[in-house]
C-alpha atoms as a PDB file:
ATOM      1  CA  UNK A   1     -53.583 -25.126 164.925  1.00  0.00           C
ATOM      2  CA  UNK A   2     -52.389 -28.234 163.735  1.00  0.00           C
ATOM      3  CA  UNK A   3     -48.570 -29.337 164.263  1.00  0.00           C
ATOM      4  CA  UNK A   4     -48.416 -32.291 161.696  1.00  0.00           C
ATOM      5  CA  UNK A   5     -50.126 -31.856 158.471  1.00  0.00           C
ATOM      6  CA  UNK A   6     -52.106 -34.652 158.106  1.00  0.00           C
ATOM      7  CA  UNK A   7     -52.649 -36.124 154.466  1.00  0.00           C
ATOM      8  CA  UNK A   8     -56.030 -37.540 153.244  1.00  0.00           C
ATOM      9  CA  UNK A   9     -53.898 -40.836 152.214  1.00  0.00           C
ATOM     10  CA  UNK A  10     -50.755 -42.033 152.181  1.00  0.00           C
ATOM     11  CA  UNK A  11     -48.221 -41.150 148.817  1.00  0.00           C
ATOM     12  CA  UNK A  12     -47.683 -43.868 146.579  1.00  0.00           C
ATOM     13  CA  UNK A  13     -44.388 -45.480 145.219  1.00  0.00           C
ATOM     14  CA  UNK A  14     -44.972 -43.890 141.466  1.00  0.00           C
ATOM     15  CA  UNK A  15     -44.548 -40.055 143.045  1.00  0.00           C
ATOM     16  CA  UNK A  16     -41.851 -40.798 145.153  1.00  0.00           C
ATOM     17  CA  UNK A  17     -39.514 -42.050 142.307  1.00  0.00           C
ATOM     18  CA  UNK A  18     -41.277 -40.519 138.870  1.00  0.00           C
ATOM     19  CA  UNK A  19     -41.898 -36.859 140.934  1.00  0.00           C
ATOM     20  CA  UNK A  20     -41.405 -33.468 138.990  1.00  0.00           C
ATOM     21  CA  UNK A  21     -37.415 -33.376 139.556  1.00  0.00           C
ATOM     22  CA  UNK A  22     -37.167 -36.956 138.528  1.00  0.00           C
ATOM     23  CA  UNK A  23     -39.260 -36.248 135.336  1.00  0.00           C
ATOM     24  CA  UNK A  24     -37.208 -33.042 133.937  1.00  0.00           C
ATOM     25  CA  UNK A  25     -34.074 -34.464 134.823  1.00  0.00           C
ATOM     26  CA  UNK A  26     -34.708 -37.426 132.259  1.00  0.00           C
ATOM     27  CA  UNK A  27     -35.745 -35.343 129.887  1.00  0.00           C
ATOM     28  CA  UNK A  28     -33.195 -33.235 130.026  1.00  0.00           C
ATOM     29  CA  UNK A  29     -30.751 -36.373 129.224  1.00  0.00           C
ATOM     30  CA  UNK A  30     -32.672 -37.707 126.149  1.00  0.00           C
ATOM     31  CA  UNK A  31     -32.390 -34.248 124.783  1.00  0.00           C
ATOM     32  CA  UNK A  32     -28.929 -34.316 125.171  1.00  0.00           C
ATOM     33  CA  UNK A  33     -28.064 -37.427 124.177  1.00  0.00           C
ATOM     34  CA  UNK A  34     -30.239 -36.234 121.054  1.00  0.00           C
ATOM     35  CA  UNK A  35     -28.015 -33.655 120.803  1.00  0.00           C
ATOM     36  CA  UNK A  36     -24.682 -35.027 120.965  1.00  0.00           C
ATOM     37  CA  UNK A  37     -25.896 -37.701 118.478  1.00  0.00           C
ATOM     38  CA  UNK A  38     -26.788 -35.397 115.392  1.00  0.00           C
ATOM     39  CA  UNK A  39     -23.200 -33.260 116.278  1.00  0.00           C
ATOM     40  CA  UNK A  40     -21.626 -36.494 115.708  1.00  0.00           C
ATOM     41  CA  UNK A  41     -23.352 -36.988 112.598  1.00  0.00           C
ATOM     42  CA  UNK A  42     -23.216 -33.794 111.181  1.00  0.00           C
ATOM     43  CA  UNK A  43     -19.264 -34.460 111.704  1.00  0.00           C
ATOM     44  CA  UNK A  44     -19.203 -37.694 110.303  1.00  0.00           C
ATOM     45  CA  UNK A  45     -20.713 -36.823 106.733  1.00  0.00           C
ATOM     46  CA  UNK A  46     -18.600 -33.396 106.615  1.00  0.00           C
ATOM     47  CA  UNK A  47     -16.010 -35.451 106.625  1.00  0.00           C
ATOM     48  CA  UNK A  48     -17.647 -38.338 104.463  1.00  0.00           C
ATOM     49  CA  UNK A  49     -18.017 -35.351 101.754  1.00  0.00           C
ATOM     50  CA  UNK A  50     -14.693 -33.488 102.275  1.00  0.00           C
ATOM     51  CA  UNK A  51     -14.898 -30.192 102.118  1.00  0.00           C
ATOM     52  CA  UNK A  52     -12.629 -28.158 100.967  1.00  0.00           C
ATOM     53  CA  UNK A  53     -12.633 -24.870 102.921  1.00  0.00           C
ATOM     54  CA  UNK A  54      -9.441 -23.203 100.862  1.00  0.00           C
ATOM     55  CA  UNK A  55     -10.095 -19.350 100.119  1.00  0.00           C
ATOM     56  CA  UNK A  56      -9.200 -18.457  96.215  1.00  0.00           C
ATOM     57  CA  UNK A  57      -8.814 -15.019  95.344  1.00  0.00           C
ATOM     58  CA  UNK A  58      -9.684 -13.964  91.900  1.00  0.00           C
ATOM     59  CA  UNK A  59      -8.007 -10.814  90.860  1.00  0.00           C
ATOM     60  CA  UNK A  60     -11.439  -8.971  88.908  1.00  0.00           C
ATOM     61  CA  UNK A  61     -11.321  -8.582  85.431  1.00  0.00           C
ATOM     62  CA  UNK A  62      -9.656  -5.706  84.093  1.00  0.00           C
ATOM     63  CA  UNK A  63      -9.772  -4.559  80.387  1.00  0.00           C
ATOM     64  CA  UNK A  64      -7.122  -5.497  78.460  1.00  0.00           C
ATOM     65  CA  UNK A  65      -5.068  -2.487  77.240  1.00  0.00           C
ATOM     66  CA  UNK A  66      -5.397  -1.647  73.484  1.00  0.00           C
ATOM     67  CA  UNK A  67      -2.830  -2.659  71.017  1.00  0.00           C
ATOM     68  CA  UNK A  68      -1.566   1.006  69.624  1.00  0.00           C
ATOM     69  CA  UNK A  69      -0.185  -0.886  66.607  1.00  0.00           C
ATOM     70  CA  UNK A  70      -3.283  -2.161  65.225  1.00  0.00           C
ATOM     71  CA  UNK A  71      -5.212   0.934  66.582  1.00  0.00           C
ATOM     72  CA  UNK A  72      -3.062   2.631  64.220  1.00  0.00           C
ATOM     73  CA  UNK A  73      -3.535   0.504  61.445  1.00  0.00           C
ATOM     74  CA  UNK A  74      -8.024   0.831  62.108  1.00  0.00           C
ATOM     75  CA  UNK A  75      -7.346   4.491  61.612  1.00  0.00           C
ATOM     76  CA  UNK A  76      -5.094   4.180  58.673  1.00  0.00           C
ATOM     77  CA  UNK A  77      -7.435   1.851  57.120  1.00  0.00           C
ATOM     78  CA  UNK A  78     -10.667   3.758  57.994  1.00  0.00           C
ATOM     79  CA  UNK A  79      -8.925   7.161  56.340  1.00  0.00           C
ATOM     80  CA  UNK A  80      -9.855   7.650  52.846  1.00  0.00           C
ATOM     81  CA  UNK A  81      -7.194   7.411  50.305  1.00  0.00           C
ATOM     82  CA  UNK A  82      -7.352   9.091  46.769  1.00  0.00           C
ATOM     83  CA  UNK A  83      -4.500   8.401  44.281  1.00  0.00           C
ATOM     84  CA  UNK A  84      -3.985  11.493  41.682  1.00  0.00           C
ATOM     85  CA  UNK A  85      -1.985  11.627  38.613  1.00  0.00           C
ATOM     86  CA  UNK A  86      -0.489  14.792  39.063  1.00  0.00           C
ATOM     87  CA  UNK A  87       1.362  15.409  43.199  1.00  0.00           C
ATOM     88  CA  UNK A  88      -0.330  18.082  45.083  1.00  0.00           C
ATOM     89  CA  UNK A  89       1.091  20.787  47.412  1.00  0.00           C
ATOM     90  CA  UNK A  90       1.920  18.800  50.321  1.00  0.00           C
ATOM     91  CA  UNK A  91       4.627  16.854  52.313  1.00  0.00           C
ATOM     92  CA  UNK A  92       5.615  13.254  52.606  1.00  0.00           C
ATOM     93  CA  UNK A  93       6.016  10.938  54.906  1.00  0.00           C
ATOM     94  CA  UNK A  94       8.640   8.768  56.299  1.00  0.00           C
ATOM     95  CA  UNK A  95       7.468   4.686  57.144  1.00  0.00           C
ATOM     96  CA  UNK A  96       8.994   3.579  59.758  1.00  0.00           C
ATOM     97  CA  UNK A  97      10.902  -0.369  58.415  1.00  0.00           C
ATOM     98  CA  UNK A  98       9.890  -3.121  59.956  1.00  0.00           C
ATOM     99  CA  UNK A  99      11.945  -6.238  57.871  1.00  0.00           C
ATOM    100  CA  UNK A 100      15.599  -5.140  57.550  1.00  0.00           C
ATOM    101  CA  UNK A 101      16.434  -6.354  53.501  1.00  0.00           C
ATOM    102  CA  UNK A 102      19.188  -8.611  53.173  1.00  0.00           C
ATOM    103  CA  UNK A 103      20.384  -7.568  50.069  1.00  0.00           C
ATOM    104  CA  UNK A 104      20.685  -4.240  48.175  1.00  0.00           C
ATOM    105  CA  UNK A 105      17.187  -2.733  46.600  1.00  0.00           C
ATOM    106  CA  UNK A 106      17.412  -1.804  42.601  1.00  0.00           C
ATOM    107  CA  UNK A 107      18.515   1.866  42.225  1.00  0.00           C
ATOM    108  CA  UNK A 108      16.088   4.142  40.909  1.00  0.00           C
ATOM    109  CA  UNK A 109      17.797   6.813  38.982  1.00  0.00           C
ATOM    110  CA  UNK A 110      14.704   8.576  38.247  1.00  0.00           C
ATOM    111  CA  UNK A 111      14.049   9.181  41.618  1.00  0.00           C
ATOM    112  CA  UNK A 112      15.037  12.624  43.375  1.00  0.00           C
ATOM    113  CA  UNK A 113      14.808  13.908  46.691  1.00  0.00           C
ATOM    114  CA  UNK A 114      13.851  17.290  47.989  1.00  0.00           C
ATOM    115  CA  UNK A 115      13.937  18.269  51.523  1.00  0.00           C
ATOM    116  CA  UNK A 116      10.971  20.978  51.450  1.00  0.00           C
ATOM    117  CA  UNK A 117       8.802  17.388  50.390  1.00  0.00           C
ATOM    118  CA  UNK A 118       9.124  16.751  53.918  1.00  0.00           C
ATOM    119  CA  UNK A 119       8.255  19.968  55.335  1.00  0.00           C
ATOM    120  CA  UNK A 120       4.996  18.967  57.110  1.00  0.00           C
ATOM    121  CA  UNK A 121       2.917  21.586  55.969  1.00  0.00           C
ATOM    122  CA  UNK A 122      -0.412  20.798  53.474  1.00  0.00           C
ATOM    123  CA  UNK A 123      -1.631  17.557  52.512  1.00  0.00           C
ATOM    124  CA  UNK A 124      -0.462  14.422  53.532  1.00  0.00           C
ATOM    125  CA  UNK A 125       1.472  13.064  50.133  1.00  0.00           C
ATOM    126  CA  UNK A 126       1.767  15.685  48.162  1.00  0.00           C
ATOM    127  CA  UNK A 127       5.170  17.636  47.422  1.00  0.00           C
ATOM    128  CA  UNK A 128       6.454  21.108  48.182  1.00  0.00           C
ATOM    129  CA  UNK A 129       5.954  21.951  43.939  1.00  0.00           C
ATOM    130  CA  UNK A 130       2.894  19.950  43.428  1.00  0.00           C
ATOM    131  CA  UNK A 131      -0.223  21.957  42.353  1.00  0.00           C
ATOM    132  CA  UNK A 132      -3.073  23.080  44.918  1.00  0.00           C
ATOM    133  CA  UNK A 133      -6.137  20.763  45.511  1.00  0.00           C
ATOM    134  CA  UNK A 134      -8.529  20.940  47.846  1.00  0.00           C
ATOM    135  CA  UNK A 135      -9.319  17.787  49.456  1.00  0.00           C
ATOM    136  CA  UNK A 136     -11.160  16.672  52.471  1.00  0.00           C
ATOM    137  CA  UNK A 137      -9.329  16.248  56.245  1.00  0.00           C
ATOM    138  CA  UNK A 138      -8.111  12.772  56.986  1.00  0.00           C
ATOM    139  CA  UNK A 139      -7.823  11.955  53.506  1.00  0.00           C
ATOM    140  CA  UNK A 140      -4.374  10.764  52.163  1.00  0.00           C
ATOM    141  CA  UNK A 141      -3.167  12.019  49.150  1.00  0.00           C
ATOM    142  CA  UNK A 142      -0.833   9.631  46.890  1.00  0.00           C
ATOM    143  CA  UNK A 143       1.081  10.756  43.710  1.00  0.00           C
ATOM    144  CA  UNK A 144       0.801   7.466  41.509  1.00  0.00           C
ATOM    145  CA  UNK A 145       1.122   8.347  37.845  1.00  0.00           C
ATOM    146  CA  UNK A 146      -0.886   6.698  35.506  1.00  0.00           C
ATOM    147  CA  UNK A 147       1.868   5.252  32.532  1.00  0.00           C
ATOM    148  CA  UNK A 148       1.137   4.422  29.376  1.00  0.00           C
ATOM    149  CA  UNK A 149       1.225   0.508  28.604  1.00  0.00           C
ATOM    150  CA  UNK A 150       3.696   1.077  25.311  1.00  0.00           C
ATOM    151  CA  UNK A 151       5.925   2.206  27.713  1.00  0.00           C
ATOM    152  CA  UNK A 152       5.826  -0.136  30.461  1.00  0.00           C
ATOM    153  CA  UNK A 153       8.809  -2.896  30.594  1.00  0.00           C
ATOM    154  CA  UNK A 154       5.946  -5.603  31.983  1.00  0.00           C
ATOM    155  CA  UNK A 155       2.543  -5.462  29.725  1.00  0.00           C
ATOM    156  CA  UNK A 156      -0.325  -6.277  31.783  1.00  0.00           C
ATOM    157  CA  UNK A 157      -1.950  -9.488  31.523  1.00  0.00           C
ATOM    158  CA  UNK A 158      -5.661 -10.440  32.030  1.00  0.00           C
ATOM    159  CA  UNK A 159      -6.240 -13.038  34.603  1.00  0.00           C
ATOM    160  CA  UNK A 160      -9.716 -13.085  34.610  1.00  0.00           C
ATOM    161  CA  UNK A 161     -11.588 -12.454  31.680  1.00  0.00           C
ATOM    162  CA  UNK A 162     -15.088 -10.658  31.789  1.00  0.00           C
ATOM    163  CA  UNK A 163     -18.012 -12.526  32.158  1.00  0.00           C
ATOM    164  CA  UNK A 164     -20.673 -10.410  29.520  1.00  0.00           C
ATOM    165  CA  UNK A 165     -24.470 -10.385  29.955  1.00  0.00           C
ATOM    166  CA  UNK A 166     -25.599 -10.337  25.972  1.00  0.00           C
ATOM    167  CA  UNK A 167     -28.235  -7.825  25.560  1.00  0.00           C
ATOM    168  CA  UNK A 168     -31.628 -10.182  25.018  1.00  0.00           C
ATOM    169  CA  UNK A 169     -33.296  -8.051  22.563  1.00  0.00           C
ATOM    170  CA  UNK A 170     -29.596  -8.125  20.423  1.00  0.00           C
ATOM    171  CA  UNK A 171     -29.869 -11.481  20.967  1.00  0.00           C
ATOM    172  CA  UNK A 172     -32.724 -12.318  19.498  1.00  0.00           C
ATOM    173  CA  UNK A 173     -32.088  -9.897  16.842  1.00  0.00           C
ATOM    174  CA  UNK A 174     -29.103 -11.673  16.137  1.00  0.00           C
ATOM    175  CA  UNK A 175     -26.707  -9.047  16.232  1.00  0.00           C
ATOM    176  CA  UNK A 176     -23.407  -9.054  16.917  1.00  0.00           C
ATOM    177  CA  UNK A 177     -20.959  -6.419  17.926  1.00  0.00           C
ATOM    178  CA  UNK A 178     -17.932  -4.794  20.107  1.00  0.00           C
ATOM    179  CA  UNK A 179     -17.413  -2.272  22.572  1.00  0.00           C
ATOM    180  CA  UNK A 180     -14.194  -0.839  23.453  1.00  0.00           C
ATOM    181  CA  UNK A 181     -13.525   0.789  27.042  1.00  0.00           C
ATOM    182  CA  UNK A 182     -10.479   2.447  27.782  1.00  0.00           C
ATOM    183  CA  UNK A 183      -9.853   2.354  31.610  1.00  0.00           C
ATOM    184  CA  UNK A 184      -6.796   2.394  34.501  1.00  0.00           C
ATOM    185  CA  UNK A 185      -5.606  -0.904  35.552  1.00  0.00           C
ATOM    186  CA  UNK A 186      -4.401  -0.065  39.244  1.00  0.00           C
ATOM    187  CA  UNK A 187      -0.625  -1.458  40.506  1.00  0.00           C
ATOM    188  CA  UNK A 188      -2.468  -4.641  42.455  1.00  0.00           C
ATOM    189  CA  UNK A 189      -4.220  -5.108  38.890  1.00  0.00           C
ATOM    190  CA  UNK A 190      -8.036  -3.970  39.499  1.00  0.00           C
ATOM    191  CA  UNK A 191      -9.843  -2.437  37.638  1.00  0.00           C
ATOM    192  CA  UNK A 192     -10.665   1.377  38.535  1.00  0.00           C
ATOM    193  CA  UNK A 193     -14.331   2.051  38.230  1.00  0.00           C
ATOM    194  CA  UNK A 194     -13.886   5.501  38.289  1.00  0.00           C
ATOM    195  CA  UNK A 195     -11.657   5.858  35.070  1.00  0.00           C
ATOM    196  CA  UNK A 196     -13.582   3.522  32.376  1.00  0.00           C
ATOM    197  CA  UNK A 197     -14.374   5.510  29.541  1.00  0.00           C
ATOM    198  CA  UNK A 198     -15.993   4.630  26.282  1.00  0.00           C
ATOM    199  CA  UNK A 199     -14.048   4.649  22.911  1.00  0.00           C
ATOM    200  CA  UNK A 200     -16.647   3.221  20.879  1.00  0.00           C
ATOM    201  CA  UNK A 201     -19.673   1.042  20.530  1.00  0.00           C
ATOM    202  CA  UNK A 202     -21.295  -0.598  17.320  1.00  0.00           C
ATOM    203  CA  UNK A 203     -24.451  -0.492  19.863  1.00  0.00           C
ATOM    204  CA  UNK A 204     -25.456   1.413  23.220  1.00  0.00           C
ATOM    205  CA  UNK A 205     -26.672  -2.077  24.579  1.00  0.00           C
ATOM    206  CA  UNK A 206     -22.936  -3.494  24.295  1.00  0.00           C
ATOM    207  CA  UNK A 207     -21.883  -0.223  25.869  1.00  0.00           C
ATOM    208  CA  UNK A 208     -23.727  -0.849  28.892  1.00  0.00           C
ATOM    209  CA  UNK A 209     -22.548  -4.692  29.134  1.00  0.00           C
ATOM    210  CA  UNK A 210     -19.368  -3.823  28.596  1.00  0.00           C
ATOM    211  CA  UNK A 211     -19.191  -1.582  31.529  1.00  0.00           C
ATOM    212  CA  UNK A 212     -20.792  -3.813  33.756  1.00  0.00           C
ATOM    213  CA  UNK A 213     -18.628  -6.605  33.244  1.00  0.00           C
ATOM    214  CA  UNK A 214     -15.376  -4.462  33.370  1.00  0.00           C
ATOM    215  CA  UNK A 215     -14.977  -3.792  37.159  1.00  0.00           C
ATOM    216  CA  UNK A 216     -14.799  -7.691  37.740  1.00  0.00           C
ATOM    217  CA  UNK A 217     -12.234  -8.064  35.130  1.00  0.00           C
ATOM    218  CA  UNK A 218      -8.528  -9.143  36.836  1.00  0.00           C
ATOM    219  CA  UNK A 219      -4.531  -8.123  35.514  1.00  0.00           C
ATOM    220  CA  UNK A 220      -0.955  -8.811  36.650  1.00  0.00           C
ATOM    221  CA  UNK A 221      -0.090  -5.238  37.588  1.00  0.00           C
ATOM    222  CA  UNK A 222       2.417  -3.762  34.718  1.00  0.00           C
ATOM    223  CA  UNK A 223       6.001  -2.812  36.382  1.00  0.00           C
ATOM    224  CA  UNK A 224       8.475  -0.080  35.824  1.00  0.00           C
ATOM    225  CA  UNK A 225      11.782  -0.905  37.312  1.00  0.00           C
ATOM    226  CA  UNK A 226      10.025  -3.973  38.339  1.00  0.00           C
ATOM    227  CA  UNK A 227       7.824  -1.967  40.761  1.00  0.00           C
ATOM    228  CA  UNK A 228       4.199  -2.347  40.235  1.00  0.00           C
ATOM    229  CA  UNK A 229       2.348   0.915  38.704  1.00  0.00           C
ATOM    230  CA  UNK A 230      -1.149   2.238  37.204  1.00  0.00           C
ATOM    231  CA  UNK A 231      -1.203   1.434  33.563  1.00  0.00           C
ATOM    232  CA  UNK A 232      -3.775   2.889  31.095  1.00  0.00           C
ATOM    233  CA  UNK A 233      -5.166  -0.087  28.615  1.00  0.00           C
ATOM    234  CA  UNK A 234      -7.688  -0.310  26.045  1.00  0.00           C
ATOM    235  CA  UNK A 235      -9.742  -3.338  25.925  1.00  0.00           C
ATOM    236  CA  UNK A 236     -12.288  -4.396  23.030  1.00  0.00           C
ATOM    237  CA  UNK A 237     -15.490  -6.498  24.390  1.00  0.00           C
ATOM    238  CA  UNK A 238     -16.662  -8.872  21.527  1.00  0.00           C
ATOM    239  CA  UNK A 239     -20.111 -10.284  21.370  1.00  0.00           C
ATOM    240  CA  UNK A 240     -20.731 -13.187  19.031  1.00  0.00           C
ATOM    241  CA  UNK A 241     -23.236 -15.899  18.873  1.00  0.00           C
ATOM    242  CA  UNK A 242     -22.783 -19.322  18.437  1.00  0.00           C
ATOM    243  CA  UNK A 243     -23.641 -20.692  15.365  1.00  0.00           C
ATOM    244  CA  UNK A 244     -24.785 -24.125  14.552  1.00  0.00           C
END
């Protein structure tokens, strides 16, 4: 056996200084100079761009709790209301005031008060003497008589007169005429489709205008003891033709 290990030729100066450890070492230092370069520009433009790491909390959105008032006043509005001329059997009811008056109200003498009208027992506006009537739930019953206009203090007055459609075949007939329509003329003066009747007609085609232009027809509301109030009126409907 050999003591020395003999080599075929002698090493050269490149593998005694570039050698495996000499290798990994530098390349371990360019990767981490490479390293400690892009932390110290990742740095540089968080700081270039400022951010802002502040938490906000937002409280989630909660639904907004319903206004009873005007919950109340949907319903109220959505109920139907039907006005009679004669109270039913029923009670009243009490509004609560919202706009404390300033000075005294005019005195109705007329007026009366009973204590069985607030009872709370049958329909809704009615009194404890008024007559039976069968009417639908929800609905709201109101007593508003229907006056006469000679007795009215304020007359009604029209506003807005009625536009009429002449009948074309009267028209080109050349006949004129009138219709008169006796209807109620409601306390915020309108028209109430429900009550026009017909007095009388020189012609069924004026008829039928007439009652299509009365609904549009406008009135200041007639007053009793300066309170507004449903008025029964008669109103003629003239149709002429120009002449020339």
């Amino acid at each position: 056996m050999l003591d020395v290990l003999v080599l075929s030729r002698p090493p050269s100066w490149r593998l005694r200084y570039f050698g495996g450890g000499s290798v990994s070492a530098a390349a371990h230092s360019a990767i981490l100079t490479l390293i400690v370069f892009a932390t110290g520009r990742t740095a540089a433009v968080q700081e270039a761009l400022g951010f802002d790491t502040t938490l906000v909390y937002v409280a989630p959105n909660r639904p907004a709790a319903p206004d009873r008032q005007a919950e109340q006043a949907r319903e109220q509005a959505a109920r139907q209301v039907v006005l009679v001329d004669a109270p039913v059997k029923g009670f009243q009811t009490i509004a609560a005031i919202t706009d404390i008056p300033t000075e005294l109200p005019p005195v109705d003498l007329t007026e009366r008060f009973d204590p069985r009208d607030y009872s709370g027992t049958g329909v809704e506006g009615g009194v404890a003497d008024g007559r039976e009537m069968d009417v639908a739930p929800g609905t709201v019953v109101r007593y508003s008589p229907v006056f006469e206009a000679s007795v009215v203090e304020e007359q009604p007055a029209l506003l807005e007169p009625p536009v009429l459609d002449y009948p074309p075949l009267l028209r080109l007939a050349g006949i004129e005429g009138r219709a008169v329509l006796e209807f109620v003329v409601d306390a915020r003066g309108r028209v109430e489709e429900g009550t026009i009747k017909l007095i009388q007609a020189s012609h069924p085609g004026f008829a039928t205008a007439a009652r299509a232009a009365a609904p549009a027809m406008r009135f200041s509301p007639a007053r009793v003891n300066g309170r507004a109030v449903r008025v029964l009126v008669r109103v003629p409907f003239d149709f002429t033709l120009l002449r020339r």
